[in-house]
Structures are given as C-alpha cells and as structure tokens.
Protein backbone atom coordinates (compact mmCIF):
# COMPACT_ATOMS: atom_id res chain seq x y z
CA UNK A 1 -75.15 -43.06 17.47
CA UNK A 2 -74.01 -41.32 14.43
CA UNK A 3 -74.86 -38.25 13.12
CA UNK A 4 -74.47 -36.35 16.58
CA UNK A 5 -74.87 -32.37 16.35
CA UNK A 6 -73.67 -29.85 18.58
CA UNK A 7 -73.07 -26.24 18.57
CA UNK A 8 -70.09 -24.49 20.66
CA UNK A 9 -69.40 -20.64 21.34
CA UNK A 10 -64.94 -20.24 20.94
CA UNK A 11 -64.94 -16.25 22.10
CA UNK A 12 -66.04 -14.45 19.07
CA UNK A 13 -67.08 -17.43 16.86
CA UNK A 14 -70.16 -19.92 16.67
CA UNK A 15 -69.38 -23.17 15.92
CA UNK A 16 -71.97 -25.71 14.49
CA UNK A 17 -70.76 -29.45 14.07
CA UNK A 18 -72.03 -32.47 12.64
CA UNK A 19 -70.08 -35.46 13.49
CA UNK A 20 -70.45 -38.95 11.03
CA UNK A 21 -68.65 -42.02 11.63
CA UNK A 22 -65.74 -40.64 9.51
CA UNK A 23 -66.03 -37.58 8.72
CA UNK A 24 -66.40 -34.35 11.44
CA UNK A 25 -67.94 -30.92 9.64
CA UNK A 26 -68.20 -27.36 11.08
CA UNK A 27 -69.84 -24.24 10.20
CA UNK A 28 -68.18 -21.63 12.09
CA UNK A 29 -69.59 -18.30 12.13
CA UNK A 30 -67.61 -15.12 12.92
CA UNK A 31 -69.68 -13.05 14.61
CA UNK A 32 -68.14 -9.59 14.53
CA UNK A 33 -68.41 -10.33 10.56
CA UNK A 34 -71.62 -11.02 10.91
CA UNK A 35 -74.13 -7.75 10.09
CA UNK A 36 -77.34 -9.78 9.67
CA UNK A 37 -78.10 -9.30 6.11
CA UNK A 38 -80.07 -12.15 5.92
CA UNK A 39 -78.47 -13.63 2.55
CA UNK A 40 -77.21 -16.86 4.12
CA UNK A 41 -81.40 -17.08 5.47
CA UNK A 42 -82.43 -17.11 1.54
CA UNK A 43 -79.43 -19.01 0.16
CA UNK A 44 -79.91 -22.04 2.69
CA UNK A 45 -81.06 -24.94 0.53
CA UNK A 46 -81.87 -26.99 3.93
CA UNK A 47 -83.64 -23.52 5.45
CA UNK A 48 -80.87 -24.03 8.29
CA UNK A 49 -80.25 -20.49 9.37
CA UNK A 50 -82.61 -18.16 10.48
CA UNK A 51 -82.43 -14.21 11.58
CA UNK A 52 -82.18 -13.40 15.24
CA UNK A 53 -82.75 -10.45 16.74
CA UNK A 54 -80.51 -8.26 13.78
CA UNK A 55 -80.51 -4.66 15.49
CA UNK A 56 -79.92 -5.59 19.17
CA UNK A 57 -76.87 -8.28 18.19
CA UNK A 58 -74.98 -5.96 15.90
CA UNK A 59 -75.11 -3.16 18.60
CA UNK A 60 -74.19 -4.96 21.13
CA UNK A 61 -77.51 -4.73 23.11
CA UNK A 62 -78.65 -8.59 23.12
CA UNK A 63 -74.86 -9.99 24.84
CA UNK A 64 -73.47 -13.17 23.17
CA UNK A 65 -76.37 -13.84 20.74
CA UNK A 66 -75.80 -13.64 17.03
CA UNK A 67 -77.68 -11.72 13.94
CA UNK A 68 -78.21 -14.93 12.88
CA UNK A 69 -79.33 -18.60 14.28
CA UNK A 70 -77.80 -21.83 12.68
CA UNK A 71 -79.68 -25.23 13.16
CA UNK A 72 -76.62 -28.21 13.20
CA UNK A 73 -78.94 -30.78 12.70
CA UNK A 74 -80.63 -29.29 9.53
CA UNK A 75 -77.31 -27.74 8.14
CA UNK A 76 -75.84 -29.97 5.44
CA UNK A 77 -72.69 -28.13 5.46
CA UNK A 78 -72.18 -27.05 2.03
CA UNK A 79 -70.60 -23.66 2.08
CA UNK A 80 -73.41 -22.33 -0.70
CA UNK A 81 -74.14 -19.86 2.62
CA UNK A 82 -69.95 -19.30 2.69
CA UNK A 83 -69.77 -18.35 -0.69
CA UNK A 84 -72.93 -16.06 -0.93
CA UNK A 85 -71.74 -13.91 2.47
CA UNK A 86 -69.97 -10.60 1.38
CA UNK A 87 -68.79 -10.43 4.73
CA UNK A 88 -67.12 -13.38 4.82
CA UNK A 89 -68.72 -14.32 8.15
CA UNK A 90 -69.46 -18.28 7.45
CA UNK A 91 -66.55 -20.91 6.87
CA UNK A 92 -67.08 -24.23 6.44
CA UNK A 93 -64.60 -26.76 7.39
CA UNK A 94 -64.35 -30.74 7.04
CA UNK A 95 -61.64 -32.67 9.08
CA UNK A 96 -60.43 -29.32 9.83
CA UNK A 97 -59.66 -28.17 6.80
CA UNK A 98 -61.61 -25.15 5.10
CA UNK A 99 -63.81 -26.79 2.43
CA UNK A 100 -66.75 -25.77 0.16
CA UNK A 101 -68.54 -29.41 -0.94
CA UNK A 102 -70.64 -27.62 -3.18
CA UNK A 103 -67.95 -26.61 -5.52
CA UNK A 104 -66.67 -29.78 -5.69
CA UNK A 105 -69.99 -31.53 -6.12
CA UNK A 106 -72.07 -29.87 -8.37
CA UNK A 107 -70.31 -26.25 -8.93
CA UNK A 108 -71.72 -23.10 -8.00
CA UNK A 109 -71.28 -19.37 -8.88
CA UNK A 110 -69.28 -17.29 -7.35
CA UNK A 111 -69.71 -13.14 -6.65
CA UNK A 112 -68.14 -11.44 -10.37
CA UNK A 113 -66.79 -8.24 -8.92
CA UNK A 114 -64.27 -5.93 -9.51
CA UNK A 115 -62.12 -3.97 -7.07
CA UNK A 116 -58.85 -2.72 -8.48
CA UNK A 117 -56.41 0.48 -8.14
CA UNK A 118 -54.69 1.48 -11.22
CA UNK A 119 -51.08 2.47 -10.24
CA UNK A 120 -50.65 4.53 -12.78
CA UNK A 121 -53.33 7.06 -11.22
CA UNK A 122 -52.47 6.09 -7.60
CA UNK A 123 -50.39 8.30 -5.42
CA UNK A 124 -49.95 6.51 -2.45
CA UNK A 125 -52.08 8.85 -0.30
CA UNK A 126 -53.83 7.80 3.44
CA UNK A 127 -57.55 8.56 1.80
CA UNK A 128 -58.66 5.18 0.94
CA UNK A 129 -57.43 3.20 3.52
CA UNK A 130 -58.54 5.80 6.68
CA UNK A 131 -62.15 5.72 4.30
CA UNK A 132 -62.47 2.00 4.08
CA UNK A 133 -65.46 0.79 6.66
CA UNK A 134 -64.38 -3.01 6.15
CA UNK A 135 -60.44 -2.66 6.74
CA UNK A 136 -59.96 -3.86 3.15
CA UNK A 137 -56.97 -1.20 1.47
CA UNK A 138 -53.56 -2.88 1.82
CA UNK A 139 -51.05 0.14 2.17
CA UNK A 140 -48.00 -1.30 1.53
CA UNK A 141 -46.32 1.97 1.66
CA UNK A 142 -43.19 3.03 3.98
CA UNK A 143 -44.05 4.89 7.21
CA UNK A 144 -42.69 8.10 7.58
CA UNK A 145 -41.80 10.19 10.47
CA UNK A 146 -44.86 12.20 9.90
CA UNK A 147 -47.08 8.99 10.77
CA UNK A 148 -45.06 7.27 13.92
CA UNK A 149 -42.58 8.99 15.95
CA UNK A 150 -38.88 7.41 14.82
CA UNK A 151 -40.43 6.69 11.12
CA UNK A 152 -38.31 6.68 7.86
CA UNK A 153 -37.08 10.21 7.54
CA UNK A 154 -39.47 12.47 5.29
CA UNK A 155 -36.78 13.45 2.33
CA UNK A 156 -36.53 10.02 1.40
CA UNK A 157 -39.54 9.54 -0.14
CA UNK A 158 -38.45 12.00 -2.66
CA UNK A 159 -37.12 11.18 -6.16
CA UNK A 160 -34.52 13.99 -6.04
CA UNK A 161 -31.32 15.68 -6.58
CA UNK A 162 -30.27 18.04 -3.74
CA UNK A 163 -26.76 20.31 -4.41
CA UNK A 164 -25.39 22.42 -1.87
CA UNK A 165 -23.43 25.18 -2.20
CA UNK A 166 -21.29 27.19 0.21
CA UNK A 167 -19.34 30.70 -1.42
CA UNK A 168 -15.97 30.44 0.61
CA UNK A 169 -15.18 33.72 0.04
CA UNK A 170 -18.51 34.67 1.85
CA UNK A 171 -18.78 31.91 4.61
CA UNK A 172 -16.72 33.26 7.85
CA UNK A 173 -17.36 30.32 9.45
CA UNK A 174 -19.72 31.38 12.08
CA UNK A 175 -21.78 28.28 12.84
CA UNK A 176 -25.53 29.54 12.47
CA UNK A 177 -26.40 26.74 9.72
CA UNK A 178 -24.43 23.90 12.07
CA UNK A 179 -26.48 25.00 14.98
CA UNK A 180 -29.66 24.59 12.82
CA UNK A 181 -29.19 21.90 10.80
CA UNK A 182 -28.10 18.03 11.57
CA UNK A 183 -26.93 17.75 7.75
CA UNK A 184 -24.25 20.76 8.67
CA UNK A 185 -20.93 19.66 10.44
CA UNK A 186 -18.09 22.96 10.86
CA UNK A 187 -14.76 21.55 10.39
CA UNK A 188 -13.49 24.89 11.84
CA UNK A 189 -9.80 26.07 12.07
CA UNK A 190 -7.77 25.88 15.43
CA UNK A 191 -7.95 29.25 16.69
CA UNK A 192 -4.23 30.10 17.88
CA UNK A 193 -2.94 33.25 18.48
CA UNK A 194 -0.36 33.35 15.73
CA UNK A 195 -3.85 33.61 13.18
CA UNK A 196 -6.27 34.80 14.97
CA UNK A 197 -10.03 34.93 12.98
CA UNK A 198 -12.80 32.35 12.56
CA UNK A 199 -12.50 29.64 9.41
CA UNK A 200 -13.16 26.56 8.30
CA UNK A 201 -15.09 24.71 6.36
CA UNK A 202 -18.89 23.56 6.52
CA UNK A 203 -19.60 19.91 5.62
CA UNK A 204 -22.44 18.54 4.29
CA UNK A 205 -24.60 14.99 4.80
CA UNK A 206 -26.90 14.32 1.36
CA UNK A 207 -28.28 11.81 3.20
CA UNK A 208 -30.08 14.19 5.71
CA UNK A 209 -30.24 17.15 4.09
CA UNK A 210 -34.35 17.71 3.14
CA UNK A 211 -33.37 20.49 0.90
CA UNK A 212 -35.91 22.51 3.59
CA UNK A 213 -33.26 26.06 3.04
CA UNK A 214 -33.61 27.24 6.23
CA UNK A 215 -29.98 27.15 6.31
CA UNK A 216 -30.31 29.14 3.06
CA UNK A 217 -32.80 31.90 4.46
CA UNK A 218 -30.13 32.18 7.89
CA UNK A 219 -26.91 32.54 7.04
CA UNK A 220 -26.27 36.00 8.20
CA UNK A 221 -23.96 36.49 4.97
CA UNK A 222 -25.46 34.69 1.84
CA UNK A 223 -22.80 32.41 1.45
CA UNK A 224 -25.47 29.41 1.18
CA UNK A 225 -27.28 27.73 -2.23
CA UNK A 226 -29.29 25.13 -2.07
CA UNK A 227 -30.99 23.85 -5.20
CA UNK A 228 -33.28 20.76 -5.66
CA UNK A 229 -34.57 19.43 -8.99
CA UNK A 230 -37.07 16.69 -8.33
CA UNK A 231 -38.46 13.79 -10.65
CA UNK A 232 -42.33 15.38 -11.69
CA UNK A 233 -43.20 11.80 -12.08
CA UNK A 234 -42.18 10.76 -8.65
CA UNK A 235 -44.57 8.75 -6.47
CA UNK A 236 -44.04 7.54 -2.66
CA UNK A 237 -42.49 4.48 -2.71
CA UNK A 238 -44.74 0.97 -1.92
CA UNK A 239 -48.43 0.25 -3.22
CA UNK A 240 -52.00 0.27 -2.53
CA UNK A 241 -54.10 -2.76 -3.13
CA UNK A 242 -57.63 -3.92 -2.37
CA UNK A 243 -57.99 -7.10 -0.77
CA UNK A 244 -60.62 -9.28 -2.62
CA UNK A 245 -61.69 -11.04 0.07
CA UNK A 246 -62.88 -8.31 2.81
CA UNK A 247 -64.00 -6.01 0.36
CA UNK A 248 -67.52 -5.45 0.08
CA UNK A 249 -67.57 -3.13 -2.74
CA UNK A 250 -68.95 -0.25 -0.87
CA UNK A 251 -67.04 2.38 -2.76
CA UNK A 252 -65.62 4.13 0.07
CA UNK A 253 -62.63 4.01 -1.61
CA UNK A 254 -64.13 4.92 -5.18
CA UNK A 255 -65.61 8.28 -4.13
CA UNK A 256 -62.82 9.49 -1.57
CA UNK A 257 -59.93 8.95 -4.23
CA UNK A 258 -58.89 12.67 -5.01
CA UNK A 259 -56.79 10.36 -8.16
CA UNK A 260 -59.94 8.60 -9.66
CA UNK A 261 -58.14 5.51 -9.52
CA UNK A 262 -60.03 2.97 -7.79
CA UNK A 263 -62.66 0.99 -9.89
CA UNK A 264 -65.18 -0.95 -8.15
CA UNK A 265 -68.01 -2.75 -8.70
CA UNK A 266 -71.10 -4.10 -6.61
CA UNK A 267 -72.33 -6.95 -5.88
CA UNK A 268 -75.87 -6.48 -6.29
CA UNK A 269 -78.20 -4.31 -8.22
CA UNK A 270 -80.87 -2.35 -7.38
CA UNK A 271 -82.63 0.17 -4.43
CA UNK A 272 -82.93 0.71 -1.13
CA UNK A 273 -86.19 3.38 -0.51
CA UNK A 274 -86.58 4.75 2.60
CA UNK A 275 -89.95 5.90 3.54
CA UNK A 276 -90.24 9.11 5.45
CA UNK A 277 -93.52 8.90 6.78
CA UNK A 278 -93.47 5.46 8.35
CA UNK A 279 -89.46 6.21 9.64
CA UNK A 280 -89.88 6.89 13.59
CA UNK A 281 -88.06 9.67 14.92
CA UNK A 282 -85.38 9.06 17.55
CA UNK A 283 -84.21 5.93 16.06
CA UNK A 284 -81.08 5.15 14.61
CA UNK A 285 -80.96 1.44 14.36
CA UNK A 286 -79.92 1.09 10.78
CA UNK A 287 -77.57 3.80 11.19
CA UNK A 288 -75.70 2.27 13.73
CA UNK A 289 -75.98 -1.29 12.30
CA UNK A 290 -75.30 -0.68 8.50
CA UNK A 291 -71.79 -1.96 7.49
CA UNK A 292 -71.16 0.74 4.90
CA UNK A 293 -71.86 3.83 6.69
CA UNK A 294 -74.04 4.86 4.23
CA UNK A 295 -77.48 5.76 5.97
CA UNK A 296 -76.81 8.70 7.92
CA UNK A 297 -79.14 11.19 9.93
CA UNK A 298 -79.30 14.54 8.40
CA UNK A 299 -78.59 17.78 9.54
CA UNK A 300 -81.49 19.56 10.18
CA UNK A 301 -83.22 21.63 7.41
CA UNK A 302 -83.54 25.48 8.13
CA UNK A 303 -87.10 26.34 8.64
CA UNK A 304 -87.11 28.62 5.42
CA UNK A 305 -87.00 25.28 3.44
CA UNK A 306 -89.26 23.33 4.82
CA UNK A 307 -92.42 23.03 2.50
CA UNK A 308 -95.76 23.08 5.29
CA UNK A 309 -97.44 19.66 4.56
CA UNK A 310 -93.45 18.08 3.82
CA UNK A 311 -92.51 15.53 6.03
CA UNK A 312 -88.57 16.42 7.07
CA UNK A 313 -86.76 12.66 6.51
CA UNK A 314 -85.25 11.02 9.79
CA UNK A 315 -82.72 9.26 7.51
CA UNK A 316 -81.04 9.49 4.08
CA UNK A 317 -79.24 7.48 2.45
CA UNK A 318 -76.22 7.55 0.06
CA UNK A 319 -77.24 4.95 -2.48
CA UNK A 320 -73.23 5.18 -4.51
CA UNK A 321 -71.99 3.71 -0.87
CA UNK A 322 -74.75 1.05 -0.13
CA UNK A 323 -74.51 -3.03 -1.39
CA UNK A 324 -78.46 -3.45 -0.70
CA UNK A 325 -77.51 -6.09 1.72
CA UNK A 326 -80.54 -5.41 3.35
CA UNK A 327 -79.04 -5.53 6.88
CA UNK A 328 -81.38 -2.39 7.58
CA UNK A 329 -84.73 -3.61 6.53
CA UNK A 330 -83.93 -6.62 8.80
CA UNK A 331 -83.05 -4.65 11.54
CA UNK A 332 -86.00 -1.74 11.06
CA UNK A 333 -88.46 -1.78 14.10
CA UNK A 334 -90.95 -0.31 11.74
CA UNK A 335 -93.12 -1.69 9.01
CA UNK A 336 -92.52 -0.59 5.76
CA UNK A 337 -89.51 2.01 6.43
CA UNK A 338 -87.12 0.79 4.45
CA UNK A 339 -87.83 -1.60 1.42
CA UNK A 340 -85.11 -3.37 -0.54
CA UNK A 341 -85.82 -4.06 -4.08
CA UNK A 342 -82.70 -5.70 -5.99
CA UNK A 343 -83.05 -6.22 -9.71
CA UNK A 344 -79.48 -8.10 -10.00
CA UNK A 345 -76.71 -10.25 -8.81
CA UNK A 346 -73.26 -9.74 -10.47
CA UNK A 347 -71.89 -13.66 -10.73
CA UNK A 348 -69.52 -15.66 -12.36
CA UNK A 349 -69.77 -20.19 -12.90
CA UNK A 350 -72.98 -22.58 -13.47
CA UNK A 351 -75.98 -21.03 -12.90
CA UNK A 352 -77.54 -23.99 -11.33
CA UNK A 353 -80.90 -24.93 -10.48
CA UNK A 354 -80.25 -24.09 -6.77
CA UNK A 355 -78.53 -20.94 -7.65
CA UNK A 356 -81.73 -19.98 -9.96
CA UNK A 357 -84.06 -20.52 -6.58
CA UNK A 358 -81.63 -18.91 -4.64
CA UNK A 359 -81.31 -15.73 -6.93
CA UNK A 360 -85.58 -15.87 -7.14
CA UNK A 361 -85.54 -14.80 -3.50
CA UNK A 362 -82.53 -12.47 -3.04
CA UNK A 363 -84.34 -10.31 -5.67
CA UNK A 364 -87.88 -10.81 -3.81
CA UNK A 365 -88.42 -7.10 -2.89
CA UNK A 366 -89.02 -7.15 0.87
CA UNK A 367 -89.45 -4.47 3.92
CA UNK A 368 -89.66 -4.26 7.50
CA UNK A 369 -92.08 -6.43 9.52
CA UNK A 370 -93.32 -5.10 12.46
CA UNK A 371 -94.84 -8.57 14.28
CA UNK A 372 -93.02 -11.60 14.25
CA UNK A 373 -94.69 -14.64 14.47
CA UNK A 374 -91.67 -16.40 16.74
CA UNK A 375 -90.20 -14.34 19.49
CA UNK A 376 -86.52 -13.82 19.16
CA UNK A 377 -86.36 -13.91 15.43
CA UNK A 378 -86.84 -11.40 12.94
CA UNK A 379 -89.20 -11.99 9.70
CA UNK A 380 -89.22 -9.47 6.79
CA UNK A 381 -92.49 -8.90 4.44
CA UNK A 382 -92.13 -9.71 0.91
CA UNK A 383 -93.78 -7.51 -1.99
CA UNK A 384 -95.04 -8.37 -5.14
C-alpha cells in the first residue's frame, strides 16, 4: 500500500523517503553539514524534524546519530527546510532529481546575502582561504614552488622586465656565476696552447633568471648588472572568489583581509549573550561544536585585574564572526548560558504566510534547557 516511508543511512548521509504510486521523494541529510542549529526544527511546516542530542553528534561522541531527527512519514518533502539551512545540509530530491516543490508551488524567500571580493583591492594572498571555517574561498590562483615542491617557478608571477648585463672587458671568464646560477651557461674558449688564458662568453636564460643578483653580489670582478623594473600595479596571476553556496557569512574572510576587500553580509540579525555566572567551568561544548569558530575560551586574566566579587567568564565570544545560528544554545548543558535573541532575517521573494510563521519563531529569543521532557532530544526555552 501506497505511501510507504522508510529511512536509510548511505555512509555520511541520512536518507528519508516517501514512496507514492508515481512519484519516489527523498530528503537526504548530510550529516557532516549538519551543526544542529535547529532552523530546519522551526521552519518545518509539518513539525517533521526534531533536535537530537546536538553536542554529543557534532563531536563525535553519540556514533552514527545525527544533530537532528527527521520523521518520513510526517515530512511532506518541500525543501522550505533546504532552503532555510545555511549549511546546506538538507536536499530534497523527487525521481532523483534535486527539487524544491515549494518554489514551484507557492514561492518562497530565499536568504538576501552578500559575499563578494572586489578585484580591484584583492591581491591574491593565502589569508582568506587558510581563514575560511566552511571551505568556501575559491583560489583560483597558480601554485608556485613556494606552496608544492615542483610548482610554477616563483619569477613568473612577476609582471617584469629583467636586463642583464655582462662588461666583457671585466668578465675573465671564470665560471663563479655558472656554478651559481641555472640561468648562466659559459660558452668558454678552447684552451690550446697556441692562446693560452681563460675566455668566453656567459649566456643568459630570461626565462629563469629571478633577477635574485646573487650572481651580481659574486662575481669576483664586477663585470655583472642586473636591473629589474617591475609593473607597481602587478598582481599574481588567477582570482579569488567566494562560493555562494557554502558560505555562511561568518566573516572570516572579512576581518583577516589585510586588502579590505571582501564584503559580506549575514544572514541574520541580532545577539548571542553569554552568561557568566550560569556558564560551568570545564566545558567546552559550544566551543568545539560552533561552525564559525567564534566562541573561544580565554586566556586567563592576571590576578591584578580581576575585580573581587567579578566572576572571570569561561567563554567569550566574537560577535563580528558569529551567524546566531544558535547551534550553541542547543547544544549548552546548562540553563540559561547562552541566549539567542535575533531581531532579523536578511531575505529576498514572497513573504508568505508560512514564511511570516516561520520568521515569528526564528526570532523567538530562546536559551538553554537543562531537562528535556523526551530522552534523546534536545528542547530549548523560549523568552518573552
């Protein structure tokens, strides 16, 4: 009998499947993506998925279950959870073919965000893309020698004009910038015994010369000039882009650029407060768990600084570097630690009815629940 409902673990992924008469869907969830932010929970119009245990999935301490647990039978597979995941963790597929029904129903908005690198500023540099927590810089640059052994030789990411310059009534032809140098040949004279001396003539390669001088700084007689004029606008070859669709607008990027050339902005606005006095020491689960690096434990405070009724914080946060996806507050083992007030979703399309509901809870203010009332799952407390 028709629908049947099944769900199916493929290595990394979860898939959920409803199967009609003529028509097979799947949600398939990718659970390395997957942090546990809970957005799918609230955006579920059929109240589908629910949190699992958050912390111990994301760190590996609960094996092979998810963040998150997806009913198949309640599901109605309409990708509204797809589209509102800035992880891209969800895809929804019908007759095997990646598909969002509620775009093509009744429309839905979409994240309005804005990740972009001006060129102009850009200077091709490693910063952004070593910075990036989510693996979303495209470097689309050349690799050099100084990155891989047997990479593109280092003077050819120059814009430059390299002349050499040997003074042949100086040079006697001795050999020190041949022996140094694999852009020096000596073409040297036959020695016979009718002319006896050392001559010749030294020979130079453009193409491998680095304009480096050494050969400059050791010929033993000054014969050598080297001279290179290069373009002040020059850049490295290649470009560096942001890729859209694994960005999660964390500003990693944004705030290591030493050009100021990345522009980004979030998804959500907003605050995440962490409360000192209810934050127990020795734990690090949001730490560990939060996708943009940005809570961190601090370094110790020296003892001179320390006020004698403060409370020294377990945690801090850097709020330029955190999306308030709330992946913390669902993964807090204590109550009221962390609370997550958002005041507003950046978005672009038909505010809908079901988007309306949908934004009414995402900017609920919530925090840490210490008792849940099913074991296994994780519930959050909403504020007023």
């Amino acid at each position: 009998m028709f629908p049947k409902f099944s769900t199916k673990i493929e290595g990394e992924t979860i898939i959920m499947e409803q199967k009609l008469l003529k028509k097979v869907s799947h949600l398939v969830l990718n659970k390395p993506k997957c942090t546990g932010c809970g957005i799918c929970v609230e955006a579920c119009p059929k109240e589908a998925i629910s949190l699992g245990m958050v912390g111990a999935a994301v760190r590996g301490v609960a094996s092979g279950d998810a963040p998150i647990v997806i009913d198949p039978a309640k599901c109605s597979y309409c990708g509204v959870c797809t589209i509102m995941c800035p992880f891209d963790a969800l895809l929804v597929e019908v007759d095997g073919e990646p598909s969002l029904p509620i775009l093509e129903q009744e429309g839905f908005p979409e994240y309005d965000f804005t990740a972009e690198i001006d060129q102009e500023k850009c200077v091709r540099c490693t910063t952004c893309h070593e910075a990036c927590p989510h693996d979303a810089i495209i470097r689309d640059v050349p690799v050099y020698e100084g990155e891989v052994e047997g990479g593109i030789k280092r003077q050819t990411a120059l814009d430059a004009k390299t002349t050499f310059v040997v003074d042949k009534e100086k040079c006697t032809a001795c050999g020190v910038c041949t022996s140094l140098c694999p852009a020096l040949k000596l073409k040297r004279v036959p020695f016979t015994a009718e002319h006896v001396g050392s001559a010749g003539e030294v020979i130079w390669n453009e193409d491998l010369c680095d304009g480096c001088k050494v050969c400059v700084e050791a010929c033993p007689h000054d014969a050598i000039t080297v001279d290179r004029k290069v373009n002040a606008e020059a850049k490295l070859p290649g470009k560096v882009t942001i890729d859209k669709e694994e960005c999660i607008t964390c500003t990693w990027c944004k705030q290591v650029c030493p050009s100021e050339a990345i522009t980004i902005t979030k998804f959500f606005e907003g605050e995440l407060i962490v409360n000192a006095k209810k934050c127990p020491g020795g734990c690090s689960t949001c730490v560990d768990i939060c996708p943009c690096n940005a809570l961190y434990l601090p370094s110790p405070m020296p003892a001179i600084d320390m006020k004698r009724d403060g409370i020294e914080a377990n945690i801090a946060i850097n709020t330029e570097l955190c999306i308030l996806c709330g992946a913390c507050v669902n993964a807090c083992p204590s109550e009221d630690a962390l609370t997550l007030r958002r005041t507003g979703i950046h978005i672009k399309g038909p505010e809908t009815d079901l988007y309306k509901r949908i934004a009414a809870k995402l900017l609920t203010p919530r925090t840490s629940k210490l008792v849940e009332s099913t074991f296994g799952t994780v519930e959050t407390k909403k504020l007023e």
